[in-house]
PDB file of N, CA and C in Angstrom:
ATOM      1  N   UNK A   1     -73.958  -7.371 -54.413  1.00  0.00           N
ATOM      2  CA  UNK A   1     -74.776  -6.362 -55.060  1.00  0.00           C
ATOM      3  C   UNK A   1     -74.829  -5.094 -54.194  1.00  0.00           C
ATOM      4  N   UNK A   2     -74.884  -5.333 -53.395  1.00  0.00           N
ATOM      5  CA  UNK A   2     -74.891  -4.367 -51.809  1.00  0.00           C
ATOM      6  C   UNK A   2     -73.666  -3.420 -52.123  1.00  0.00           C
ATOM      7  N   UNK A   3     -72.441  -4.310 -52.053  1.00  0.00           N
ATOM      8  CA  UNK A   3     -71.318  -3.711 -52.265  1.00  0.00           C
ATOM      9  C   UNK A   3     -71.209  -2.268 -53.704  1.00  0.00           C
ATOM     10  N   UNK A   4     -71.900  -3.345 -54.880  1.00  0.00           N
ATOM     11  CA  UNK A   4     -71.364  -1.865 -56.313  1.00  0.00           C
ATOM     12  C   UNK A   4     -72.601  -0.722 -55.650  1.00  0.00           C
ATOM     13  N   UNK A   5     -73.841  -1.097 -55.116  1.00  0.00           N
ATOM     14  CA  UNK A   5     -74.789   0.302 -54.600  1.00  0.00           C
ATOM     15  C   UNK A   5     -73.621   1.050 -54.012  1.00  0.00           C
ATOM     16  N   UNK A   6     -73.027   0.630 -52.870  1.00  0.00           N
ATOM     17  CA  UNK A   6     -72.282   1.398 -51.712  1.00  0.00           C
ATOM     18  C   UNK A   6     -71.154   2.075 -52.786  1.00  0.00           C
ATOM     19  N   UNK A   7     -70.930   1.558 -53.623  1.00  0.00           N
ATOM     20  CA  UNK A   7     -69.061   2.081 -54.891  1.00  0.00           C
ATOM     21  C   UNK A   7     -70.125   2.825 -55.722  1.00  0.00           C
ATOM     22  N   UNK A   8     -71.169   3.209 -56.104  1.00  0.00           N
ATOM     23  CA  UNK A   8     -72.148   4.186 -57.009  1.00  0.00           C
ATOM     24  C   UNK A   8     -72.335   5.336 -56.326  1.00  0.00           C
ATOM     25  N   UNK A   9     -72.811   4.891 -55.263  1.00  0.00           N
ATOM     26  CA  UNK A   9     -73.361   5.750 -53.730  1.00  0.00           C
ATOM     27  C   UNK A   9     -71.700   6.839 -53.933  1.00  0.00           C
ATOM     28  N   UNK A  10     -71.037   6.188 -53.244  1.00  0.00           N
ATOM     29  CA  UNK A  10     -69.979   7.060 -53.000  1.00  0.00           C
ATOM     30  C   UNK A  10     -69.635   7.790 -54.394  1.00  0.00           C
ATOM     31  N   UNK A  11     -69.152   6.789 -55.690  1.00  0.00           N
ATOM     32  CA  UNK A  11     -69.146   8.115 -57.063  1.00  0.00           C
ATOM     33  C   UNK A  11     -70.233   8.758 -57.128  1.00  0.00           C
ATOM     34  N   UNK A  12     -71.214   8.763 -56.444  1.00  0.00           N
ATOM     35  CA  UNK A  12     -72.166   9.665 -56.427  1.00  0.00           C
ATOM     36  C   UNK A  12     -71.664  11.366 -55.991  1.00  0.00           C
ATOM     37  N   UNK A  13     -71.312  10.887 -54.582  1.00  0.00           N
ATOM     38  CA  UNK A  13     -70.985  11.836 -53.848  1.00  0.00           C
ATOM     39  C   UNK A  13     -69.555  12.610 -54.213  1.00  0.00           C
ATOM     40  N   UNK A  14     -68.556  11.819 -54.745  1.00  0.00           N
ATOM     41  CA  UNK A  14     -67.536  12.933 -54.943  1.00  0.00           C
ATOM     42  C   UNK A  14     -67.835  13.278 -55.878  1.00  0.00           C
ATOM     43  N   UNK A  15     -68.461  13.078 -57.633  1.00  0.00           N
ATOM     44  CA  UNK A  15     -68.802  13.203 -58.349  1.00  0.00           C
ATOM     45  C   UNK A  15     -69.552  15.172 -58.058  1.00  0.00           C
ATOM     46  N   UNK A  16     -70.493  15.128 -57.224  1.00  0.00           N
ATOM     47  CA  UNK A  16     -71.357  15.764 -56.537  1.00  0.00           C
ATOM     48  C   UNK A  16     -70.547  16.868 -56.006  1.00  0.00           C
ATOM     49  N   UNK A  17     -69.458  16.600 -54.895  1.00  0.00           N
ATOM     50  CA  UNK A  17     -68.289  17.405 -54.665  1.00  0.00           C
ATOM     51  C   UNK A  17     -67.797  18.201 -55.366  1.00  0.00           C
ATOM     52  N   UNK A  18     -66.847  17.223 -56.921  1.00  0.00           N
ATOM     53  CA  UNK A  18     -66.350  18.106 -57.695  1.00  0.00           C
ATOM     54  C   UNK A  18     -67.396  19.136 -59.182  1.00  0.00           C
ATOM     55  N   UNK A  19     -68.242  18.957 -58.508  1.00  0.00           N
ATOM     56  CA  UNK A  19     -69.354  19.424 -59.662  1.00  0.00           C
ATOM     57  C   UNK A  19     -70.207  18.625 -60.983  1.00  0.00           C
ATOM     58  N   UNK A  20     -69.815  18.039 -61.108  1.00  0.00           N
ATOM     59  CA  UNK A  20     -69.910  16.575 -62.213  1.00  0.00           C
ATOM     60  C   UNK A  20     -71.719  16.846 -61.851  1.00  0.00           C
ATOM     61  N   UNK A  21     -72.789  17.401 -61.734  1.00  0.00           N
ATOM     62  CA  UNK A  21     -74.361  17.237 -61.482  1.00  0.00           C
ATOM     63  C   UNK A  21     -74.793  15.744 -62.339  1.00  0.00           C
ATOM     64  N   UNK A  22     -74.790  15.990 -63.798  1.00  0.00           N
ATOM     65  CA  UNK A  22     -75.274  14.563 -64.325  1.00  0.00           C
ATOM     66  C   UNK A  22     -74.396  13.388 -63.993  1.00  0.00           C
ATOM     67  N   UNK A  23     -73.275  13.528 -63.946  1.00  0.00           N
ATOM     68  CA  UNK A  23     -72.329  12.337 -63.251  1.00  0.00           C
ATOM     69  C   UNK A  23     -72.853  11.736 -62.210  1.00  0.00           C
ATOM     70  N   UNK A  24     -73.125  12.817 -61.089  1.00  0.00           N
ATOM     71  CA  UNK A  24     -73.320  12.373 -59.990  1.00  0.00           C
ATOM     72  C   UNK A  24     -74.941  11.868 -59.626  1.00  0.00           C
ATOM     73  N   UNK A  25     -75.980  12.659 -60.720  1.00  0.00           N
ATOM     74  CA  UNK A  25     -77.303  12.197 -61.256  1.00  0.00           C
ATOM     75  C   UNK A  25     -77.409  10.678 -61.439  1.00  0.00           C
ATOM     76  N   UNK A  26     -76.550  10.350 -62.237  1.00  0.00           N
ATOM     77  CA  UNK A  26     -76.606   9.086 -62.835  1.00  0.00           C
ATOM     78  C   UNK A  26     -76.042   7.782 -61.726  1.00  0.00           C
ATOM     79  N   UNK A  27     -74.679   8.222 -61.675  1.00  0.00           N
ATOM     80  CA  UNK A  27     -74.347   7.372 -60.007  1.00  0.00           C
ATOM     81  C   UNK A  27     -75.318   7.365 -59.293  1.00  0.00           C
ATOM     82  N   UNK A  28     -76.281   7.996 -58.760  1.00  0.00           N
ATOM     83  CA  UNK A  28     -76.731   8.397 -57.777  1.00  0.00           C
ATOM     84  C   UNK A  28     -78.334   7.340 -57.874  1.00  0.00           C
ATOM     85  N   UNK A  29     -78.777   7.506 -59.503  1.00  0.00           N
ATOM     86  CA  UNK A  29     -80.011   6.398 -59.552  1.00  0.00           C
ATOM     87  C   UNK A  29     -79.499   4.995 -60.182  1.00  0.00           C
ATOM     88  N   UNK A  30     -78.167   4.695 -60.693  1.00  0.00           N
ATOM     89  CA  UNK A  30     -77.630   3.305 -60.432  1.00  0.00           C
ATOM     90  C   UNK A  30     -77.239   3.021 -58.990  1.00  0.00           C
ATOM     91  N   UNK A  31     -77.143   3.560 -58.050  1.00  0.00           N
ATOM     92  CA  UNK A  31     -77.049   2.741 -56.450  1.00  0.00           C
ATOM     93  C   UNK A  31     -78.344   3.054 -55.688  1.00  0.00           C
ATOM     94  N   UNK A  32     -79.342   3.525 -56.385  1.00  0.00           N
ATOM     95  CA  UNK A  32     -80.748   3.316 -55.999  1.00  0.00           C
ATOM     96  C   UNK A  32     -81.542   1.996 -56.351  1.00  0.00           C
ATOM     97  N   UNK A  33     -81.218   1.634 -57.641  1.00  0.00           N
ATOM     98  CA  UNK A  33     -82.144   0.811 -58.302  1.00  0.00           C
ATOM     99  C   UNK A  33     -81.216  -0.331 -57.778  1.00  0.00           C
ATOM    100  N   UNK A  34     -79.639  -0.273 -57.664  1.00  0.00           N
ATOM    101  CA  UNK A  34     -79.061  -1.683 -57.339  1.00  0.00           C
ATOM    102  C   UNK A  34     -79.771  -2.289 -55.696  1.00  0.00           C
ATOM    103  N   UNK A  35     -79.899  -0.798 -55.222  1.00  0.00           N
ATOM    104  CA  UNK A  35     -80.119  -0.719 -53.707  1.00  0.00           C
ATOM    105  C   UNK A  35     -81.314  -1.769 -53.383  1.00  0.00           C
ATOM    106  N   UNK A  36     -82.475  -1.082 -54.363  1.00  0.00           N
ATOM    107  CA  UNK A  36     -83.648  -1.863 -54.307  1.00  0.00           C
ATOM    108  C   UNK A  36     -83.822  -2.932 -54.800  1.00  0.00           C
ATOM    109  N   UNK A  37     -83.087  -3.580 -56.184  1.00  0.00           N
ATOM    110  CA  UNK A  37     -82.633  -4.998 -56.252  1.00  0.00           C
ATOM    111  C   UNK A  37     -82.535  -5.813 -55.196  1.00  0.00           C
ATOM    112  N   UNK A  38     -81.384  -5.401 -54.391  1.00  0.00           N
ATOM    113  CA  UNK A  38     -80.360  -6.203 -53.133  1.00  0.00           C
ATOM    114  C   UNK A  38     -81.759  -6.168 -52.273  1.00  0.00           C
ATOM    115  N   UNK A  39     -83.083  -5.403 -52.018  1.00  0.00           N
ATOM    116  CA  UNK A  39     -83.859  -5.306 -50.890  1.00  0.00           C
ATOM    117  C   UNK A  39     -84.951  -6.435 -50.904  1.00  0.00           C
ATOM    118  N   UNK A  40     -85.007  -6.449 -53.020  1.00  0.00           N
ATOM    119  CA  UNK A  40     -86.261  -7.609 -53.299  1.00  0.00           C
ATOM    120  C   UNK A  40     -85.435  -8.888 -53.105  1.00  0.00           C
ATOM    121  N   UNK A  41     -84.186  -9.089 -53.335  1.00  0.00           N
ATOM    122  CA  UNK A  41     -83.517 -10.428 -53.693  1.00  0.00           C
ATOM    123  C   UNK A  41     -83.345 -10.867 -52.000  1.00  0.00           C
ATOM    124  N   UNK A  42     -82.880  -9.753 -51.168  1.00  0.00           N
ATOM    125  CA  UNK A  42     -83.372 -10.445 -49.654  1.00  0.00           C
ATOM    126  C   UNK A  42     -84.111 -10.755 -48.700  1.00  0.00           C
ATOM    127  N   UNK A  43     -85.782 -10.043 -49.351  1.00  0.00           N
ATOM    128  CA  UNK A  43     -86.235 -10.352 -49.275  1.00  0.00           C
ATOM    129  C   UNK A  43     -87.193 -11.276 -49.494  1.00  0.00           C
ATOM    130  N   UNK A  44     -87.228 -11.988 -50.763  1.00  0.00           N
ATOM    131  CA  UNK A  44     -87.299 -13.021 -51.648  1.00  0.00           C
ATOM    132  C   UNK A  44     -86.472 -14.438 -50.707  1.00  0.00           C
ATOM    133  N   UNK A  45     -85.396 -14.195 -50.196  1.00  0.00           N
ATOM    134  CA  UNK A  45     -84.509 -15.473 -49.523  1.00  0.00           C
ATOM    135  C   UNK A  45     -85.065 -15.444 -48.470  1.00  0.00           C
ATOM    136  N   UNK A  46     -85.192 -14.379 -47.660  1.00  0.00           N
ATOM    137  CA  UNK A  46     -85.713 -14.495 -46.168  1.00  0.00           C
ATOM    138  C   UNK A  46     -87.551 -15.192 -46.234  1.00  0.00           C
ATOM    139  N   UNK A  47     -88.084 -14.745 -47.049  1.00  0.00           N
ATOM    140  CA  UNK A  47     -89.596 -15.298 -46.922  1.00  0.00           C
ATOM    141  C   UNK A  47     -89.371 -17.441 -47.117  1.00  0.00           C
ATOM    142  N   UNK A  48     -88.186 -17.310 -48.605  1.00  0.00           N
ATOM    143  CA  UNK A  48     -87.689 -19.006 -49.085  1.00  0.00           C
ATOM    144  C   UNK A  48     -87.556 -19.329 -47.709  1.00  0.00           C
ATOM    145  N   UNK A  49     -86.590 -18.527 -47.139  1.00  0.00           N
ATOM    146  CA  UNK A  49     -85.726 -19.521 -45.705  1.00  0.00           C
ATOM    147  C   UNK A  49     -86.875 -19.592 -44.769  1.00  0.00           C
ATOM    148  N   UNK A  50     -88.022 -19.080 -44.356  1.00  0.00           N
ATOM    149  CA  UNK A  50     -88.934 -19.173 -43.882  1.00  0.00           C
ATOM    150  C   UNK A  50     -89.843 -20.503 -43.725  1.00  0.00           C
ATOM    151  N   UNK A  51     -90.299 -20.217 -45.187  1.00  0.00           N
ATOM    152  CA  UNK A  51     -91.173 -21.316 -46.200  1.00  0.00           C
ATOM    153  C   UNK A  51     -90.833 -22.590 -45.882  1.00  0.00           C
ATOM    154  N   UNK A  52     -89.204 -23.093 -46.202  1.00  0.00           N
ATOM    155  CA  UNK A  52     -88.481 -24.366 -45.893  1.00  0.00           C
ATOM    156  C   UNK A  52     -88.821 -24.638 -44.604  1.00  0.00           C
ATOM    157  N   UNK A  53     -88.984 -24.297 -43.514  1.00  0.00           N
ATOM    158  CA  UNK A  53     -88.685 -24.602 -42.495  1.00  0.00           C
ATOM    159  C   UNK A  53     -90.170 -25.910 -41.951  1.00  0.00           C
TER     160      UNK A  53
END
């Protein structure tokens, strides 16, 4: 999940480069929201892996 943020992130940025504004708008809050996904889902495992112990 980490990974498509970082491949959004970046079409963000050339997007951004070649002028594309809503292109790069839109890239830009799909590798935000994936970002913060990947932050609850590891944090969600790290508290589990905790818990088990």
């Amino acid at each position: 999940m980490l990974h498509y943020a970082v491949v959004f992130f970046i079409i963000a940025l050339i997007a951004a480069v070649l002028g594309f504004g809503g292109i790069a708008a839109g890239a830009a809050g799909i590798a935000k929201i994936l970002f913060m996904v990947f932050l609850v889902v590891a944090l969600v495992t790290f508290v589990a892996g905790l818990l088990r112990r």
